[in-house]
PDB file of N, CA and C in Angstrom:
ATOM      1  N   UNK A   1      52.274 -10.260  -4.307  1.00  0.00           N
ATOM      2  CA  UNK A   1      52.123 -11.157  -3.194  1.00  0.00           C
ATOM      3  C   UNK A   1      51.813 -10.371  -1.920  1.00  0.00           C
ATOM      4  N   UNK A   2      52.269  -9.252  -2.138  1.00  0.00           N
ATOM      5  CA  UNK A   2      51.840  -8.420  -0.669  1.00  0.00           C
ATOM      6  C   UNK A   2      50.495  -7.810  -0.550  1.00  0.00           C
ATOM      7  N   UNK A   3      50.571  -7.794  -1.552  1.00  0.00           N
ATOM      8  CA  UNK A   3      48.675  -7.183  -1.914  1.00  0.00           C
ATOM      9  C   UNK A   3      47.407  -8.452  -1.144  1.00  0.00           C
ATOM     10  N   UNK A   4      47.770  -9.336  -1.769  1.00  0.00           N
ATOM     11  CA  UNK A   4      47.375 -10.695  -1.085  1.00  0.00           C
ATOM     12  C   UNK A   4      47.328 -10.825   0.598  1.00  0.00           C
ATOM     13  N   UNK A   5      48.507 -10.651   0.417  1.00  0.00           N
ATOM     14  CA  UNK A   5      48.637 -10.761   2.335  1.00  0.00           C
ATOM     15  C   UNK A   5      48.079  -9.424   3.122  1.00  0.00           C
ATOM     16  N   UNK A   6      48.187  -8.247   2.640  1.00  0.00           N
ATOM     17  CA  UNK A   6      47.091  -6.860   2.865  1.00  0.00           C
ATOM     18  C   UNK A   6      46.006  -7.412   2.718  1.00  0.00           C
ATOM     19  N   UNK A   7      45.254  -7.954   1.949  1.00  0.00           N
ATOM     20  CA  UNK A   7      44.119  -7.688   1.650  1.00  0.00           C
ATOM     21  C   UNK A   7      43.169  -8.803   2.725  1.00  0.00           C
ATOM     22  N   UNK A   8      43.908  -9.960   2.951  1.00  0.00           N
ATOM     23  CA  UNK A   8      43.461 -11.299   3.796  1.00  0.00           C
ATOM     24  C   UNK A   8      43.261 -10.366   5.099  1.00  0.00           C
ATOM     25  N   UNK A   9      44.696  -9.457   5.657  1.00  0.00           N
ATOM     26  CA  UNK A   9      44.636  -9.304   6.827  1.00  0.00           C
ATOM     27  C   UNK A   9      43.873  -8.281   7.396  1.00  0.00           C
ATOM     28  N   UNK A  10      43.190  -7.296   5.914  1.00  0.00           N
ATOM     29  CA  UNK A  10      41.889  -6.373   6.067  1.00  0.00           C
ATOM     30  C   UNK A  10      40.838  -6.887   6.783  1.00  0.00           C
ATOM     31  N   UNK A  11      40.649  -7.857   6.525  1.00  0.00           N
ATOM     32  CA  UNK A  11      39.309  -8.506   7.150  1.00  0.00           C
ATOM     33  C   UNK A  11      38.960  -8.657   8.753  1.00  0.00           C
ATOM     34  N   UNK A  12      37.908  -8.319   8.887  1.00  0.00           N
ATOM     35  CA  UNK A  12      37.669  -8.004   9.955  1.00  0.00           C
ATOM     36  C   UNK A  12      37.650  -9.953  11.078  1.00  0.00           C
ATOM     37  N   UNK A  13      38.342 -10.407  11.939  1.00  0.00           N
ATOM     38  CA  UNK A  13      38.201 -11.602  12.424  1.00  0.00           C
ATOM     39  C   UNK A  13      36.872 -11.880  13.020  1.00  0.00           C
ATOM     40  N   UNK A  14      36.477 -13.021  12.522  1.00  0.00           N
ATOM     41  CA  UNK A  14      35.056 -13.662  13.524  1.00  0.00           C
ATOM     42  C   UNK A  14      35.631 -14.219  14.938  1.00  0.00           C
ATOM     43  N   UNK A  15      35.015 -14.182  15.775  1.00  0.00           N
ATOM     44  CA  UNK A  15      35.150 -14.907  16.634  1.00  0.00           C
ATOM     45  C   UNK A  15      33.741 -16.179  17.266  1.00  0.00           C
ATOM     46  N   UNK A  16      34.290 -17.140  17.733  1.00  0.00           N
ATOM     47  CA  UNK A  16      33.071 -18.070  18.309  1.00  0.00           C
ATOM     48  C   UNK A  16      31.699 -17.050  19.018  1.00  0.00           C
ATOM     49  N   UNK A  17      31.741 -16.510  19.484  1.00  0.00           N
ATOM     50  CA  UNK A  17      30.793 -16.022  20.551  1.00  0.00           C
ATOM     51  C   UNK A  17      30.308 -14.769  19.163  1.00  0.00           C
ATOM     52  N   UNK A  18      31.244 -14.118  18.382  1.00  0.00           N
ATOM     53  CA  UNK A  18      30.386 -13.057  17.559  1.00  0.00           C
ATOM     54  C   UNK A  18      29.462 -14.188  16.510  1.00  0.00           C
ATOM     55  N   UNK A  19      30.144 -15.179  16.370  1.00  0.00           N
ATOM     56  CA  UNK A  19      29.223 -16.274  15.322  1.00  0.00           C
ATOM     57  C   UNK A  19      28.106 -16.957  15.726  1.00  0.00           C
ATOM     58  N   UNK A  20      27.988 -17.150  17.047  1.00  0.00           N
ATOM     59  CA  UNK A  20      26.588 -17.558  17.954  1.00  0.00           C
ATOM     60  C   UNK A  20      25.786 -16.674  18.040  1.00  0.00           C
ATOM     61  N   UNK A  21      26.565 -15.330  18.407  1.00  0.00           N
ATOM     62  CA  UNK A  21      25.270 -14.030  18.330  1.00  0.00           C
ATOM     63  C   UNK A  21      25.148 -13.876  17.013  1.00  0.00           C
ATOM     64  N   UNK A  22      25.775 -13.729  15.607  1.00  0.00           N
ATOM     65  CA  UNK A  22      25.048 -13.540  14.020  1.00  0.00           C
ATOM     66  C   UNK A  22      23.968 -14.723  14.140  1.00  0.00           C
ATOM     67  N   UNK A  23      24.109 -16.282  14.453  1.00  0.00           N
ATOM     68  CA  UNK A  23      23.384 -17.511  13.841  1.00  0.00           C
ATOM     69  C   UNK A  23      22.045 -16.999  14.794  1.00  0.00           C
ATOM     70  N   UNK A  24      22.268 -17.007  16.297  1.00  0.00           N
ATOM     71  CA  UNK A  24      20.993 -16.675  16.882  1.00  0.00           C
ATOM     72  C   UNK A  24      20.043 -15.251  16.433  1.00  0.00           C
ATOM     73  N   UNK A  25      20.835 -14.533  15.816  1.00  0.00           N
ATOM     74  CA  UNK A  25      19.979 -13.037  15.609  1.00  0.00           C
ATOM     75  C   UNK A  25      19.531 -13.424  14.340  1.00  0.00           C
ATOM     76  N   UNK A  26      20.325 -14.174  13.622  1.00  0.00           N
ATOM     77  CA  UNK A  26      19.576 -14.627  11.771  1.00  0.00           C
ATOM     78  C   UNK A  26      18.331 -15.446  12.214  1.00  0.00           C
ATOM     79  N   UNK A  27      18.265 -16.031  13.090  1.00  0.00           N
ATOM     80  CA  UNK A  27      17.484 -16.704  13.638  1.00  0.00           C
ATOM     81  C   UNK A  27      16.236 -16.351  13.660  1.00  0.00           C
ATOM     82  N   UNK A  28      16.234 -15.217  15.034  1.00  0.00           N
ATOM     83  CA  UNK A  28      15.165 -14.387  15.526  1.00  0.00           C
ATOM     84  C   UNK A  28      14.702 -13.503  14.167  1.00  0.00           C
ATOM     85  N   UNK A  29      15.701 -13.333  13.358  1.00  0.00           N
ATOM     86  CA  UNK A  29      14.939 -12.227  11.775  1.00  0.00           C
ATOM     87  C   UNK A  29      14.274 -13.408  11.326  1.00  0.00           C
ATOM     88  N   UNK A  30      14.441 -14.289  10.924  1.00  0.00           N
ATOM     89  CA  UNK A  30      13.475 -15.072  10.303  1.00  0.00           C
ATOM     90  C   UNK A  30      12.318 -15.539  11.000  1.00  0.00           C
ATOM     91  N   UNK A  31      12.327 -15.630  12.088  1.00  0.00           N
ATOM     92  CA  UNK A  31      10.785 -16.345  12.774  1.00  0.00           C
ATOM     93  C   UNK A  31      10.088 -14.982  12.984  1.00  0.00           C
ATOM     94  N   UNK A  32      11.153 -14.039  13.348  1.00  0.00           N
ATOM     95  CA  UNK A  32      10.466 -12.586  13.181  1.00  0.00           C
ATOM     96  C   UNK A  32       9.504 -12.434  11.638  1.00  0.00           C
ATOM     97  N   UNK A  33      10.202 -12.675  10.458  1.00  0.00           N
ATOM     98  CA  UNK A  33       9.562 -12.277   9.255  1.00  0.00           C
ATOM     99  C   UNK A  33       8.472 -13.247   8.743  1.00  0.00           C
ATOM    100  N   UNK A  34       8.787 -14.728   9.870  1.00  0.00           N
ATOM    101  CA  UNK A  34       7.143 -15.476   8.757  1.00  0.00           C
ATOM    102  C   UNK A  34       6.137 -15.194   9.935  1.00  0.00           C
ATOM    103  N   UNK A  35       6.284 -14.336  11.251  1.00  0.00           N
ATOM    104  CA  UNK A  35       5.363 -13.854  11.901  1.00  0.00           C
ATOM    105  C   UNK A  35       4.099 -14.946  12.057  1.00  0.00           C
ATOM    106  N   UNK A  36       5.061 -15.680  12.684  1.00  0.00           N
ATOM    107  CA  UNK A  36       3.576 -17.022  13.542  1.00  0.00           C
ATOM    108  C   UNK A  36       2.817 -16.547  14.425  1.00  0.00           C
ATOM    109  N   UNK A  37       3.078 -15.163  15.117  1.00  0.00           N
ATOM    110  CA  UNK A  37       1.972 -15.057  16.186  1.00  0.00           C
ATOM    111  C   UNK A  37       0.691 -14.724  15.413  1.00  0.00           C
ATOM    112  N   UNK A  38       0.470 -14.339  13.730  1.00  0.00           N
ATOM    113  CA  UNK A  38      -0.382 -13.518  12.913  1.00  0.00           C
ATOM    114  C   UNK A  38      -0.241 -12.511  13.295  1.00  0.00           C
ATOM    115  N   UNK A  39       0.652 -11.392  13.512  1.00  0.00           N
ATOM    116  CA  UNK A  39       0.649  -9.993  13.924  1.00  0.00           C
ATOM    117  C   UNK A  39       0.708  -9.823  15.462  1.00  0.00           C
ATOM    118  N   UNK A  40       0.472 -10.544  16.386  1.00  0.00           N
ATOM    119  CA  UNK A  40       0.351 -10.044  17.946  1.00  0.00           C
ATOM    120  C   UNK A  40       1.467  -9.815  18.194  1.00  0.00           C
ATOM    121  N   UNK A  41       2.447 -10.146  18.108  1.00  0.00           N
ATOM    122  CA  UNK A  41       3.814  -9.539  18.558  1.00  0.00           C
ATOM    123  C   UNK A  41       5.104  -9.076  17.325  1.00  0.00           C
ATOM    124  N   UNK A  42       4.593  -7.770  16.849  1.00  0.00           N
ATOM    125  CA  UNK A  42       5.265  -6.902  16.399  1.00  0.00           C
ATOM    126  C   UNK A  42       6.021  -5.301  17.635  1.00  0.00           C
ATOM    127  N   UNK A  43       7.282  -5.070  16.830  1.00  0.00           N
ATOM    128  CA  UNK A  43       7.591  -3.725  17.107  1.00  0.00           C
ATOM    129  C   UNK A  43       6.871  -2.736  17.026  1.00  0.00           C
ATOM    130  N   UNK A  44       6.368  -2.667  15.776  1.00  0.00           N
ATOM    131  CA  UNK A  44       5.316  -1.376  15.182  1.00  0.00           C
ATOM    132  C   UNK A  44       4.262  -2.022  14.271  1.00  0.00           C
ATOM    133  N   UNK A  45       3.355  -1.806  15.068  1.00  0.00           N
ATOM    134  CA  UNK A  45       2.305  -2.521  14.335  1.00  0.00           C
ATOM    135  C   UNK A  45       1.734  -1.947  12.999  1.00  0.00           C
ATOM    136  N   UNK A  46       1.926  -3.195  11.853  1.00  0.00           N
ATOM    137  CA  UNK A  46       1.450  -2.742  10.374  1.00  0.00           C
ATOM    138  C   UNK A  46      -0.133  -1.492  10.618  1.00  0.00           C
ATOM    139  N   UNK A  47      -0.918  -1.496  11.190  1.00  0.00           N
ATOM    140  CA  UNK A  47      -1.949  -0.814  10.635  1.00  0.00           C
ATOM    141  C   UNK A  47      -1.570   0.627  11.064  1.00  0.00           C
ATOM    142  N   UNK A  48      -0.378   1.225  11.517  1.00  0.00           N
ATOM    143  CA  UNK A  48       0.008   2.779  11.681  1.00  0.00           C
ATOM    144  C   UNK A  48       0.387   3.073  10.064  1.00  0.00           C
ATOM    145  N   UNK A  49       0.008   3.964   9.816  1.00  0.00           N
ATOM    146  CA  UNK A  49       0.061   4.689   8.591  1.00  0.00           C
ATOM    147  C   UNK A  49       1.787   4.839   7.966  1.00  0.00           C
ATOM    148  N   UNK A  50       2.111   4.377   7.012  1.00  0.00           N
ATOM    149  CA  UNK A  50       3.346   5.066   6.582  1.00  0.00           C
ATOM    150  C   UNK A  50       4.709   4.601   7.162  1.00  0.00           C
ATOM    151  N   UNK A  51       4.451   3.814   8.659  1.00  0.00           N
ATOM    152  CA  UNK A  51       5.580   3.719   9.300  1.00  0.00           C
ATOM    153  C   UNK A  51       5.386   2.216   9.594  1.00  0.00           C
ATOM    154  N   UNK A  52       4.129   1.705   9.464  1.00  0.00           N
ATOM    155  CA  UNK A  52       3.915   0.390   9.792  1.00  0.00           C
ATOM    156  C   UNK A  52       4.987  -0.880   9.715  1.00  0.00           C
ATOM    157  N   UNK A  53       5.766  -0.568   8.184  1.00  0.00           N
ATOM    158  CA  UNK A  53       6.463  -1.805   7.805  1.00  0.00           C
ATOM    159  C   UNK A  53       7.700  -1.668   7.913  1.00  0.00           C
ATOM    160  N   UNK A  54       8.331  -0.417   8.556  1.00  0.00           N
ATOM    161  CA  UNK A  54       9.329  -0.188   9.070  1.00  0.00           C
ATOM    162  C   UNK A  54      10.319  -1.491   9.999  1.00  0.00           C
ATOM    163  N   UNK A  55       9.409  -1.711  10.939  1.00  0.00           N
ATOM    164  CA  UNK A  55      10.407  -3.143  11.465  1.00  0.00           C
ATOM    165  C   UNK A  55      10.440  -3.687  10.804  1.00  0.00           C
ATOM    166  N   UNK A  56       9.785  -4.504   9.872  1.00  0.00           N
ATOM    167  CA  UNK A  56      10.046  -5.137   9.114  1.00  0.00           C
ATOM    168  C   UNK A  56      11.455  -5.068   8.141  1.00  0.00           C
ATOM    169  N   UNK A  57      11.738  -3.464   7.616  1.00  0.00           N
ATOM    170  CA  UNK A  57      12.563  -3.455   6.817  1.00  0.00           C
ATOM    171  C   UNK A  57      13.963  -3.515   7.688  1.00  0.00           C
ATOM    172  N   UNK A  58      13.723  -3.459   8.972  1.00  0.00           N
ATOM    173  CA  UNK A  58      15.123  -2.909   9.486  1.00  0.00           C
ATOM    174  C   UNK A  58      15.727  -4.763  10.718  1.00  0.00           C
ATOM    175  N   UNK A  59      14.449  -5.153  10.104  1.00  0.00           N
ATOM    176  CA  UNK A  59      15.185  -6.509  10.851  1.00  0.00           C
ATOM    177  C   UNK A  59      15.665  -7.071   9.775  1.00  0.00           C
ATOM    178  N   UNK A  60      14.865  -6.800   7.926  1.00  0.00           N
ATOM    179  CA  UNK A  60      15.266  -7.523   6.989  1.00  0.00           C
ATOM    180  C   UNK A  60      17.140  -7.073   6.876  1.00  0.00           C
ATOM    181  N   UNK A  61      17.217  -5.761   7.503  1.00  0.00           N
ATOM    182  CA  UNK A  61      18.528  -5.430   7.030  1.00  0.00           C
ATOM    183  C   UNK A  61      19.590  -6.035   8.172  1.00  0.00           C
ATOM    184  N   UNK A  62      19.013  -6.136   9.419  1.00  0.00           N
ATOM    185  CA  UNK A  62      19.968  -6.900  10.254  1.00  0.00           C
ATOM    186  C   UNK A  62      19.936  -8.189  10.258  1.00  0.00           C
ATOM    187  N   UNK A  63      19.125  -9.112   9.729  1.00  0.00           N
ATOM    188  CA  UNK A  63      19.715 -10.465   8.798  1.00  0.00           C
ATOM    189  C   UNK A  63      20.750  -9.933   7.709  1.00  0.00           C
ATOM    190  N   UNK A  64      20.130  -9.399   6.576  1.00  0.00           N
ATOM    191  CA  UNK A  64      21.366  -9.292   5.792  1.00  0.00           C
ATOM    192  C   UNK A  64      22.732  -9.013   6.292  1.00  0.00           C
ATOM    193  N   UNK A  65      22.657  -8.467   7.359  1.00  0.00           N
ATOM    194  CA  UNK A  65      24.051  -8.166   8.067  1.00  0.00           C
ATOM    195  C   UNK A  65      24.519  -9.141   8.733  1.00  0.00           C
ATOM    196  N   UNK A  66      23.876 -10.011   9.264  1.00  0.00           N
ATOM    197  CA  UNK A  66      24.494 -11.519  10.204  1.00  0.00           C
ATOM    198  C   UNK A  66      24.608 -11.949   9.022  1.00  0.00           C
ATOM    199  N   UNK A  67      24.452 -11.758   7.568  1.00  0.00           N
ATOM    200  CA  UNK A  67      24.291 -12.909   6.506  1.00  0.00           C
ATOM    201  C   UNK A  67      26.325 -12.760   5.733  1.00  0.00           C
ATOM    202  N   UNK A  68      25.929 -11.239   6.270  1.00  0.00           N
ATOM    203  CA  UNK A  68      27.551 -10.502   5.571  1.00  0.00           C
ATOM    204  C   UNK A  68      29.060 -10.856   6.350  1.00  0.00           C
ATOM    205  N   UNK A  69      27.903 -10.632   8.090  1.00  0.00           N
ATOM    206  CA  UNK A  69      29.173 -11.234   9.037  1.00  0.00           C
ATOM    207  C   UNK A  69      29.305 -12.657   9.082  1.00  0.00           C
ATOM    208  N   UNK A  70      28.483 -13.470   8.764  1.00  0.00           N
ATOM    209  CA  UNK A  70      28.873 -14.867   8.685  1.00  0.00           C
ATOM    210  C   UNK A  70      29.845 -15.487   7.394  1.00  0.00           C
ATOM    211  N   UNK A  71      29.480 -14.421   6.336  1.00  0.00           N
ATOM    212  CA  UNK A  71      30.373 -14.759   5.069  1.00  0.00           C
ATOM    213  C   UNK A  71      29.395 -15.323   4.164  1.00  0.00           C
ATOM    214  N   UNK A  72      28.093 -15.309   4.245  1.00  0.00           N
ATOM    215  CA  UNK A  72      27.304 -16.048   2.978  1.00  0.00           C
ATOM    216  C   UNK A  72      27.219 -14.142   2.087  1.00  0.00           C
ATOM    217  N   UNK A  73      27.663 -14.708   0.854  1.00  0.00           N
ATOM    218  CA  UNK A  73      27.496 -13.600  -0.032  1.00  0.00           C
ATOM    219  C   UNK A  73      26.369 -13.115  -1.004  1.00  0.00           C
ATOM    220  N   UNK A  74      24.960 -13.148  -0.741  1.00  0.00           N
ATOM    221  CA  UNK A  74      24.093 -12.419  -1.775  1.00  0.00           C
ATOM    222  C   UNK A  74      24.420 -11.431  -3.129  1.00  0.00           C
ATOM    223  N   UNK A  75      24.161 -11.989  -4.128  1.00  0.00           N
ATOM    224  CA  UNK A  75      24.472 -11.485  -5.525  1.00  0.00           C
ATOM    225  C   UNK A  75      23.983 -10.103  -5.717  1.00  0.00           C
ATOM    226  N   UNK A  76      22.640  -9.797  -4.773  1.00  0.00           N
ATOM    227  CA  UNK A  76      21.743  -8.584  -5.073  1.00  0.00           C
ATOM    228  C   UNK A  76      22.356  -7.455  -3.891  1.00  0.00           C
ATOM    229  N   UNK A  77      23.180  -7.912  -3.129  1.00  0.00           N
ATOM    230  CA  UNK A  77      23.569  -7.112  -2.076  1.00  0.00           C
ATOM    231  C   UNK A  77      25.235  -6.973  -1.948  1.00  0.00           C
ATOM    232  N   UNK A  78      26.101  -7.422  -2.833  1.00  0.00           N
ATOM    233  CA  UNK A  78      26.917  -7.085  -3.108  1.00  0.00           C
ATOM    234  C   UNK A  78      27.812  -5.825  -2.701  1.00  0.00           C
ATOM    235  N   UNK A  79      28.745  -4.924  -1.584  1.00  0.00           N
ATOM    236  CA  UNK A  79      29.398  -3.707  -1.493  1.00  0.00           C
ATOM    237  C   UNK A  79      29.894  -3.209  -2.715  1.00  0.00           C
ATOM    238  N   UNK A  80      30.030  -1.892  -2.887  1.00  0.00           N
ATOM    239  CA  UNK A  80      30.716  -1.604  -4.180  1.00  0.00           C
ATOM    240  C   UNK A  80      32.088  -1.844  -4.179  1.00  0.00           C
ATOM    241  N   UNK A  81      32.728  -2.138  -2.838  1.00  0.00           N
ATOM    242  CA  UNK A  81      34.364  -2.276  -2.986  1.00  0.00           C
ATOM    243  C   UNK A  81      34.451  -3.191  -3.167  1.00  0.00           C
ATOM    244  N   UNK A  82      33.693  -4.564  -3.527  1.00  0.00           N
ATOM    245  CA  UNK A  82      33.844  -5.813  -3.763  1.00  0.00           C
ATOM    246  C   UNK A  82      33.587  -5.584  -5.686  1.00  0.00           C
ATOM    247  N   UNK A  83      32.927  -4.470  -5.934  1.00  0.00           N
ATOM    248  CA  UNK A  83      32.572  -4.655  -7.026  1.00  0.00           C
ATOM    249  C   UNK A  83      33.522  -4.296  -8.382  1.00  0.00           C
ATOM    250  N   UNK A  84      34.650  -3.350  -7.694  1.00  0.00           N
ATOM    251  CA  UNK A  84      35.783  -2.840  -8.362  1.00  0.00           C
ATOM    252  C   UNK A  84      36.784  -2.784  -7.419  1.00  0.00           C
ATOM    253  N   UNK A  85      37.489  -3.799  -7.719  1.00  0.00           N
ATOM    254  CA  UNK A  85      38.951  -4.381  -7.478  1.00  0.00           C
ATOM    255  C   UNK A  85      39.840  -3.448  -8.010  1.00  0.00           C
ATOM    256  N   UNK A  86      40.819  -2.959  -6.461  1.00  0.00           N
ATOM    257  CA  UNK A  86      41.789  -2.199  -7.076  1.00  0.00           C
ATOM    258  C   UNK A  86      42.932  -3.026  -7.751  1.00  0.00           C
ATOM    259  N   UNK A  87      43.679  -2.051  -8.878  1.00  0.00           N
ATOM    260  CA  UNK A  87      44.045  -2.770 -10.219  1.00  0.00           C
ATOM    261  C   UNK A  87      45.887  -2.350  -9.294  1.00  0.00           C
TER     262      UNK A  87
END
């Protein structure tokens, strides 16, 4: 039973104002990624060699992170300490 009550109180607390800034930044990653301007307003524009799709990958990862701080859990993105439960 104490393991239980450790483990609840591990968790890091949301607050209102950190949950408005995850929903608005999940936000901005997605209108960011279906890219309605057709390319005019990027960070780093795709036609630089090698580094082009870089924003891309690093806004995909700060959605996944408003996705982690909000509590929706992705199957493919899973932590490993979620993945082996101490016994």
């Amino acid at each position: 039973m104490n393991k239980e009550i450790a483990s609840v109180s591990d968790r890091p607390r949301r607050t209102v104002l950190g949950t408005l800034v995850a929903v608005a930044v999940a936000i901005f990653c997605v209108v960011y990624m279906l890219n309605p301007t057709a390319g005019f307003f990027e960070f780093i524009p795709d036609s630089i060699p090698f580094i082009g799709n870089v924003d891309e990958g690093l806004i995909m990862l700060l959605f996944l992170a408003c996705l982690k701080y909000l509590g929706i859990d992705i199957p493919l993105v899973k932590s490993s300490r979620n993945a082996n439960p101490r016994q």
